[in-house]
Structure formats: C-alpha cells, structure tokens
N, C-alpha and C. Protein backbone atom coordinates (compact mmCIF):
# COMPACT_ATOMS: atom_id res chain seq x y z
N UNK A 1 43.52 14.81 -3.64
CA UNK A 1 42.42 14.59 -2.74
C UNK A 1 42.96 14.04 -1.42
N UNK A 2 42.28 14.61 -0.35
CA UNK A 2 43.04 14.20 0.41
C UNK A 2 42.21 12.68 1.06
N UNK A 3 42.77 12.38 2.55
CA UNK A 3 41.99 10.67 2.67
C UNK A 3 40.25 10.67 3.08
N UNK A 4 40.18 11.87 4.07
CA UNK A 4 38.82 11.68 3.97
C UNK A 4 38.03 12.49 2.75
N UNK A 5 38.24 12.99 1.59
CA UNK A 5 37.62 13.18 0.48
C UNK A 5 37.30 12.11 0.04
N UNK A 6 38.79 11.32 -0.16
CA UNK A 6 38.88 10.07 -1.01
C UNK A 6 37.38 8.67 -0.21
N UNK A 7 37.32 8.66 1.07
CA UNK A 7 36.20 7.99 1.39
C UNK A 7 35.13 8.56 1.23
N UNK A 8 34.72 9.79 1.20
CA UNK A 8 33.24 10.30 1.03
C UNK A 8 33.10 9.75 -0.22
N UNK A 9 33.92 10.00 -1.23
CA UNK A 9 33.82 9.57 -2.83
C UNK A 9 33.49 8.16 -2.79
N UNK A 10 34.08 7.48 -1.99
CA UNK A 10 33.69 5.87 -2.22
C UNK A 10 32.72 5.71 -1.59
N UNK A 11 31.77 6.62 -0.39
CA UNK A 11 30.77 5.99 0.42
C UNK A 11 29.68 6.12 -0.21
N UNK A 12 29.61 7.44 -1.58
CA UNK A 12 28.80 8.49 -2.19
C UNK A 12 28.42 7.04 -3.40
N UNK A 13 29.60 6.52 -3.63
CA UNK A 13 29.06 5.16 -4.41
C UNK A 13 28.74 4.18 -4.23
N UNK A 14 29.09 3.84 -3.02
CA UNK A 14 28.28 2.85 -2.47
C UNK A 14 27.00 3.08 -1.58
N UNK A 15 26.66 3.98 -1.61
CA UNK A 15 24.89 4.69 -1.12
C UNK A 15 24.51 4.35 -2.75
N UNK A 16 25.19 4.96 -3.34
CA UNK A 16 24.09 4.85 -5.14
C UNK A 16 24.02 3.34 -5.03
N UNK A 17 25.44 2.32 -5.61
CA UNK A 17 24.91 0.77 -5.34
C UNK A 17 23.70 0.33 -4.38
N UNK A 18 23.94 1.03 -3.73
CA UNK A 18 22.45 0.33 -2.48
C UNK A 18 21.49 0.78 -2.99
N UNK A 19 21.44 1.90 -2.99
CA UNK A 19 19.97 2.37 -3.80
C UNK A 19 19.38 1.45 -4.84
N UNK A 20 20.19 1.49 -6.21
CA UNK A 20 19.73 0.56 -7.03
C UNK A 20 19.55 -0.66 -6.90
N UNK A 21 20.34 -1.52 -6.07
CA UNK A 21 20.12 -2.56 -5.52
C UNK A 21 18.82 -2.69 -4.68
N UNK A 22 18.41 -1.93 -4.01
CA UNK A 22 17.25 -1.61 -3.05
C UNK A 22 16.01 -1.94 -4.07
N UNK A 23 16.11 -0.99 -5.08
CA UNK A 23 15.41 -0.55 -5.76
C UNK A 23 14.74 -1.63 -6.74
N UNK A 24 15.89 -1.90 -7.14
CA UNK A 24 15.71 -3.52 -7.62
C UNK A 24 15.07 -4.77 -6.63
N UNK A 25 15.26 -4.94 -5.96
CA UNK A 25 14.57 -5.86 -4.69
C UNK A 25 13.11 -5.35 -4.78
N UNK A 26 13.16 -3.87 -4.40
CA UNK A 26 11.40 -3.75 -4.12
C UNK A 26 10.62 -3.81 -5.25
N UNK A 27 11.21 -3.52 -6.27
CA UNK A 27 10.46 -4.06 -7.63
C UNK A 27 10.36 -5.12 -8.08
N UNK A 28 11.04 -6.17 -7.18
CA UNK A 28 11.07 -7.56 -7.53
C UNK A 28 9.34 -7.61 -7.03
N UNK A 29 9.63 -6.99 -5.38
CA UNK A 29 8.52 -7.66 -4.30
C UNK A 29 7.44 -7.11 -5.12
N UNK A 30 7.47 -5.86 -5.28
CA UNK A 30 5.73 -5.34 -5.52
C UNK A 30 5.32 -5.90 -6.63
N UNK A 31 6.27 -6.17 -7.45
CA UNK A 31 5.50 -6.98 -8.74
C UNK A 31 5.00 -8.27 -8.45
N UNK A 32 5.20 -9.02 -7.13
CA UNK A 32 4.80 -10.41 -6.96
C UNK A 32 3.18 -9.73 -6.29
N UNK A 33 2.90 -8.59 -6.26
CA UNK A 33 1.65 -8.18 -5.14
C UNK A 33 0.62 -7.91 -6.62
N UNK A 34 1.11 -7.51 -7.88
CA UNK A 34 0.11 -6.88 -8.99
C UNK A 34 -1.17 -8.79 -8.62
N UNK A 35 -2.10 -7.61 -9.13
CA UNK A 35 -3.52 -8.65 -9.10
C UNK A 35 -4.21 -9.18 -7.56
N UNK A 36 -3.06 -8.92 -6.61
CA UNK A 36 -3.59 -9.40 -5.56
C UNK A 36 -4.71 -8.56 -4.43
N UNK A 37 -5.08 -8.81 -3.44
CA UNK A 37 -6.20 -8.17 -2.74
C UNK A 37 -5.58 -8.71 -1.18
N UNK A 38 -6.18 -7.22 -0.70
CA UNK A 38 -5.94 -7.53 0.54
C UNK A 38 -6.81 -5.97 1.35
N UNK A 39 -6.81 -6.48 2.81
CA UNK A 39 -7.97 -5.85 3.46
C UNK A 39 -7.16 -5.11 4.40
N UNK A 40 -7.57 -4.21 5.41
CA UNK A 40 -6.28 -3.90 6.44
C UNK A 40 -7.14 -3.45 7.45
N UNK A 41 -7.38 -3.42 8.67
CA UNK A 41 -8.19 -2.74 9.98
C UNK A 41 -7.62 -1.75 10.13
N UNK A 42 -8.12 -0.62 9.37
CA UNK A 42 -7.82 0.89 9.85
C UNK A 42 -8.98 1.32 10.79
N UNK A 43 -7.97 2.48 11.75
CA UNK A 43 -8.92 3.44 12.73
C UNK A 43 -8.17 4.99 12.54
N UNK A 44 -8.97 5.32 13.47
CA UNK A 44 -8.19 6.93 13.82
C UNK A 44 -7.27 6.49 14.87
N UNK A 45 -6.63 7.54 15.39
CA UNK A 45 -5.51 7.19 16.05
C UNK A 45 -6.49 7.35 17.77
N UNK A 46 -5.77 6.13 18.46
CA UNK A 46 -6.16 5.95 19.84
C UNK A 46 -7.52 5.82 19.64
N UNK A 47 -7.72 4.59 19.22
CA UNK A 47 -9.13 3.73 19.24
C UNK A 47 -9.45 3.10 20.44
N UNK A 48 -10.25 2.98 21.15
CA UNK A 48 -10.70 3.00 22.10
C UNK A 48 -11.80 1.49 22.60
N UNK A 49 -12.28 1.09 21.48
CA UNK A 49 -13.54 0.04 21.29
C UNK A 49 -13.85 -0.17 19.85
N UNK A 50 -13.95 -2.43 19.75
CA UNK A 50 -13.58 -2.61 18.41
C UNK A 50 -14.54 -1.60 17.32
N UNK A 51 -15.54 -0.56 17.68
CA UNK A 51 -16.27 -0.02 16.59
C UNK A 51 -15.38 1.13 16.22
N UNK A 52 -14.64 1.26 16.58
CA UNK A 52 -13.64 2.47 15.96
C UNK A 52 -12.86 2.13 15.24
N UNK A 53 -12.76 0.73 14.89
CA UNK A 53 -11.82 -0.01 13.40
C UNK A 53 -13.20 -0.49 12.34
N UNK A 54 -12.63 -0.18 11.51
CA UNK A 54 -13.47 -0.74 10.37
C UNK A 54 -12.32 -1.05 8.96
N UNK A 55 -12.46 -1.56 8.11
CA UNK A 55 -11.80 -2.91 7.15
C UNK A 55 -11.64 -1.61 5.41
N UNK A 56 -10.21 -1.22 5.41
CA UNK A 56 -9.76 -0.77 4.45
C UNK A 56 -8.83 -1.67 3.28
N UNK A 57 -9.74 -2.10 2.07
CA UNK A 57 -9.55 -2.73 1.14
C UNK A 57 -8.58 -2.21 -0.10
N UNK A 58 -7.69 -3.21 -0.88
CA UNK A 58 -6.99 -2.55 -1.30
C UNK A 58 -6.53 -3.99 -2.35
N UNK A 59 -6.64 -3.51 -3.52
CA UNK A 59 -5.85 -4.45 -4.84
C UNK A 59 -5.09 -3.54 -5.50
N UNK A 60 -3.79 -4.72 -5.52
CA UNK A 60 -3.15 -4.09 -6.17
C UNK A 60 -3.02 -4.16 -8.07
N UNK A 61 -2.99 -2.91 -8.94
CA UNK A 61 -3.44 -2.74 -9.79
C UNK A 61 -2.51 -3.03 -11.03
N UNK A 62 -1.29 -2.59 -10.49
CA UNK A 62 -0.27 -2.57 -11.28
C UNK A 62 0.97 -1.67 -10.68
N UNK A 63 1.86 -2.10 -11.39
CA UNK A 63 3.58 -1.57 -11.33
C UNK A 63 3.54 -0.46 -11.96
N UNK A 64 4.13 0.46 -11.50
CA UNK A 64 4.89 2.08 -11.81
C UNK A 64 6.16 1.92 -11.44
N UNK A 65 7.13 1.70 -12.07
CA UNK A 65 8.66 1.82 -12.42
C UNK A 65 8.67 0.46 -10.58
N UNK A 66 8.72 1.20 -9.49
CA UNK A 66 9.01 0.06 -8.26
C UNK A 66 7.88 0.40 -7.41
N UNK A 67 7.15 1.15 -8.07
CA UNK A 67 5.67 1.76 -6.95
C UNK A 67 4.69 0.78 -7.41
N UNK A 68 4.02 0.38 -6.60
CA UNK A 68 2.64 -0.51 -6.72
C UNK A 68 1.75 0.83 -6.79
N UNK A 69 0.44 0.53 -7.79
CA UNK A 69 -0.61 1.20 -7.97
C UNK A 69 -2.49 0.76 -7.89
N UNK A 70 -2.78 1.31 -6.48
CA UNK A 70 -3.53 0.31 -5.91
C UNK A 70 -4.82 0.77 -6.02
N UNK A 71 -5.90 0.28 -6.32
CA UNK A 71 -7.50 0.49 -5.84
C UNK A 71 -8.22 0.22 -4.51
N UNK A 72 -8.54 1.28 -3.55
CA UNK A 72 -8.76 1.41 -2.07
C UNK A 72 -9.93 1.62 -1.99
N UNK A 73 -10.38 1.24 -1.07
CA UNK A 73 -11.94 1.88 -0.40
C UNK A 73 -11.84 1.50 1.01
N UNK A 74 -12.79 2.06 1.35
CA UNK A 74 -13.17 1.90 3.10
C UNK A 74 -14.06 2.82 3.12
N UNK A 75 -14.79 2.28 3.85
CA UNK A 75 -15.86 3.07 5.25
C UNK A 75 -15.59 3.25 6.94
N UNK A 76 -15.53 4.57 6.92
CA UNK A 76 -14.71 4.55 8.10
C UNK A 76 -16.25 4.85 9.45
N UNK A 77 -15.42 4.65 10.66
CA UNK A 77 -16.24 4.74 11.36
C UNK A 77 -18.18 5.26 11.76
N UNK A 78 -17.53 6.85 10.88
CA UNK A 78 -18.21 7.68 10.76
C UNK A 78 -19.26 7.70 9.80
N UNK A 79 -19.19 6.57 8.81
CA UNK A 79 -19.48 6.50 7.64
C UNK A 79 -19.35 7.29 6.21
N UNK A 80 -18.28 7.88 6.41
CA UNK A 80 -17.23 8.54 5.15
C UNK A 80 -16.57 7.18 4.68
N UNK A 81 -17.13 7.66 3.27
CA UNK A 81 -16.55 6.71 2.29
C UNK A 81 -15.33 7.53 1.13
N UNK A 82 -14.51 6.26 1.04
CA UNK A 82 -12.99 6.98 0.26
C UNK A 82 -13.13 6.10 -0.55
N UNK A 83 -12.55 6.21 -1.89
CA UNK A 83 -12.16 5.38 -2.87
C UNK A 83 -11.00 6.15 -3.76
N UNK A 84 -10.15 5.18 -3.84
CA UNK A 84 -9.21 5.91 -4.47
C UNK A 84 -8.77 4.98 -5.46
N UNK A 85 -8.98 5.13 -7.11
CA UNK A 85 -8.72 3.96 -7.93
C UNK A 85 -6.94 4.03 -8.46
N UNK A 86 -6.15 4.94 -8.09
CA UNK A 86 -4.45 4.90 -8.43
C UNK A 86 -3.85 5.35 -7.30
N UNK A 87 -4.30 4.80 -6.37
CA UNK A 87 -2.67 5.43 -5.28
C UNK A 87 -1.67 4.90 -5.10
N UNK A 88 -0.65 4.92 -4.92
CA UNK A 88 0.71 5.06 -5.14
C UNK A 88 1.45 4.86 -3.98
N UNK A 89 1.96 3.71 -3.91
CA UNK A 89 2.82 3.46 -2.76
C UNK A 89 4.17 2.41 -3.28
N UNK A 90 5.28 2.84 -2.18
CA UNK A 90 6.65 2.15 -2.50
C UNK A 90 6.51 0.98 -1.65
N UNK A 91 5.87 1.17 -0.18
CA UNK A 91 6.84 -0.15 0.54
C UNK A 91 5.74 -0.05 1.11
N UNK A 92 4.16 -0.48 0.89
CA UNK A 92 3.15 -0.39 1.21
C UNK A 92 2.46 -1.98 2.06
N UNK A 93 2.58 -3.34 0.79
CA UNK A 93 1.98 -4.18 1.59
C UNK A 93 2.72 -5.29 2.57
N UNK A 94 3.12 -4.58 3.96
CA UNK A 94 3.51 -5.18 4.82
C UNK A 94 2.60 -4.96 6.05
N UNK A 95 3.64 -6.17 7.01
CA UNK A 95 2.49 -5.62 8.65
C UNK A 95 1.21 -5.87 9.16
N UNK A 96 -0.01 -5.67 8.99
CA UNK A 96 -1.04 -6.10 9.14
C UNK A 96 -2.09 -6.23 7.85
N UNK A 97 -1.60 -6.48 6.53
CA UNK A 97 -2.34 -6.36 5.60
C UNK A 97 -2.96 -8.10 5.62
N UNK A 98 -4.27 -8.40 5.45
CA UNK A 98 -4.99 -9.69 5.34
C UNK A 98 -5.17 -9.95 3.62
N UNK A 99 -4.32 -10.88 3.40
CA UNK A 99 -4.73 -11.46 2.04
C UNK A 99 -6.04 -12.34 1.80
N UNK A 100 -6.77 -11.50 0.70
CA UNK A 100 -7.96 -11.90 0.71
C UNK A 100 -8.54 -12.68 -0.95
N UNK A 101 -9.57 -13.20 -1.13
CA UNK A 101 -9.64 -13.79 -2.58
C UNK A 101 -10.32 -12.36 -2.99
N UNK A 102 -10.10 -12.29 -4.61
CA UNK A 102 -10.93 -11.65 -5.50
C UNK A 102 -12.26 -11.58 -5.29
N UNK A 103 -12.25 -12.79 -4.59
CA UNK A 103 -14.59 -12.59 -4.93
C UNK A 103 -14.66 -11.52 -3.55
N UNK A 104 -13.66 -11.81 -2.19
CA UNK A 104 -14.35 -11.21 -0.64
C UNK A 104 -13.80 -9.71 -1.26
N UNK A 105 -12.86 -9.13 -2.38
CA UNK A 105 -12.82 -7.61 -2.38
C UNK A 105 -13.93 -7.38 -3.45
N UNK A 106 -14.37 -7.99 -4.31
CA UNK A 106 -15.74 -7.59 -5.52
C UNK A 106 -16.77 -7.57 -4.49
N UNK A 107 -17.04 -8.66 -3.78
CA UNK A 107 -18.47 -8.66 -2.23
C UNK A 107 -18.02 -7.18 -1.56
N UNK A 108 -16.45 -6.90 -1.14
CA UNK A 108 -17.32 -5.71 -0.70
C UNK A 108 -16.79 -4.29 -1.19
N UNK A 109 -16.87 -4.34 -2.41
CA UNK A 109 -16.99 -3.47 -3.82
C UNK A 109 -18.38 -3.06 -4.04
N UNK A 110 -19.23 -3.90 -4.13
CA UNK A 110 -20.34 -4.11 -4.31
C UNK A 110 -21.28 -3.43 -3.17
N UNK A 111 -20.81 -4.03 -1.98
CA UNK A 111 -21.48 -3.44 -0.90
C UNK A 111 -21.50 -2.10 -0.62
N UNK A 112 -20.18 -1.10 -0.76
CA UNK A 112 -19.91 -0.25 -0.59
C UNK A 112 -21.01 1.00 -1.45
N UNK A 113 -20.86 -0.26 -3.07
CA UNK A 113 -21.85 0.77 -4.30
C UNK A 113 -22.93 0.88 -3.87
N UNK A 114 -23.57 -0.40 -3.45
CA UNK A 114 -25.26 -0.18 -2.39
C UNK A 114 -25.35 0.80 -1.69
N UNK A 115 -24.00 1.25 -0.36
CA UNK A 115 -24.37 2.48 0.37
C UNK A 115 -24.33 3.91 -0.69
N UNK A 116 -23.88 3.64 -1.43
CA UNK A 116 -23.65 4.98 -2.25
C UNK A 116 -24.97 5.22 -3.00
N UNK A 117 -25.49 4.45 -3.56
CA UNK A 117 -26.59 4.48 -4.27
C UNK A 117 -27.88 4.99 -3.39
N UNK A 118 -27.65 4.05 -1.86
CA UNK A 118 -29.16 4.32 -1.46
C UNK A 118 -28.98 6.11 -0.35
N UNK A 119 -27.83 6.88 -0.95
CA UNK A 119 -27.77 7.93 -0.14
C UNK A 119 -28.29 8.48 -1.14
C-alpha cells in the first residue's frame, strides 16, 4: 500500500470512530428530552407581521435507537391544522424551542380538539 492509501485507511476509521462517538452523544442528549414539551414559533418563510407566526407544539414521546419520536400539532396561520403523533427527528430540539409544562401542551391539546370538533 502505498502512503496515501495507507492514510485514507486510517481517516476511513477515524470518520467511523466519530460517527459512533457522535452517535452516542446524541443519544445521550435526546434521551434527556423523552417526556418533555416544548412549543416553537413557526411561520412560512418571509413573515412579514407578528400574525404570520403562530405556536408549533411538540413532546417528546420516546427514543428510536438516537432519534427522538415526537407528538406535534399546530395551527398555522391559515388555519390548517397538522398533527403528527410519531415524527422522527435526529438533532431536532435546539435553537428556538420554548420549554413548556405538561399542563400548557394538554391546554393546548385540548384547544386545538375544540377547533376540530366545532368544524
């Protein structure tokens, strides 16, 4: 082998070490997020005036191998409603996410079921 073979071979293993190492870290983090709640101010892109943000909720549900598996809702501007009870994210709660108690995501769990009902 010649010398630069011989380093691709060692760089090729030390990308895998990082990986797993990585990998390991973010499964440390997301498992400290299972049970928790948190809210986030989503818009469309190039919002213009605060009524073009409205409050996308999100608990997290449980661990998938290093993926957090989360329960979402929001009402968006328009009044389209999303709920998504397993989505799937790796490196999800950072940045502008608002940690919130259990009762302010059930209050607006609840609220959300009211608009659904009275359509």
């Amino acid at each position: 082998m010649n010398q630069i073979a011989e380093l691709e071979e060692r760089e090729r293993e030390i990308r895998t070490e990082l990986y797993r190492l990585r990998g390991i870290e973010t499964q440390e983090r997301n498992r400290s997020l299972v049970g928790r709640c948190f809210k986030y101010r989503n818009s469309y892109s190039c919002p213009e005036k605060p009524s073009d943000y409205w409050w996308m909720y999100t608990k997290v549900m449980k661990l998938k191998g290093a993926n957090i598996i989360c329960w979402q809702f929001q009402t968006d501007r328009d009044g389209k409603i999303e709920i998504e009870f397993a989505r799937s994210y790796y490196n999800h709660m950072v940045g502008d996410q608002v940690e919130i108690s259990e009762s302010e995501f059930n209050k607006a769990w609840r609220s959300i079921q009211k608009k659904i009902a009275s359509r």
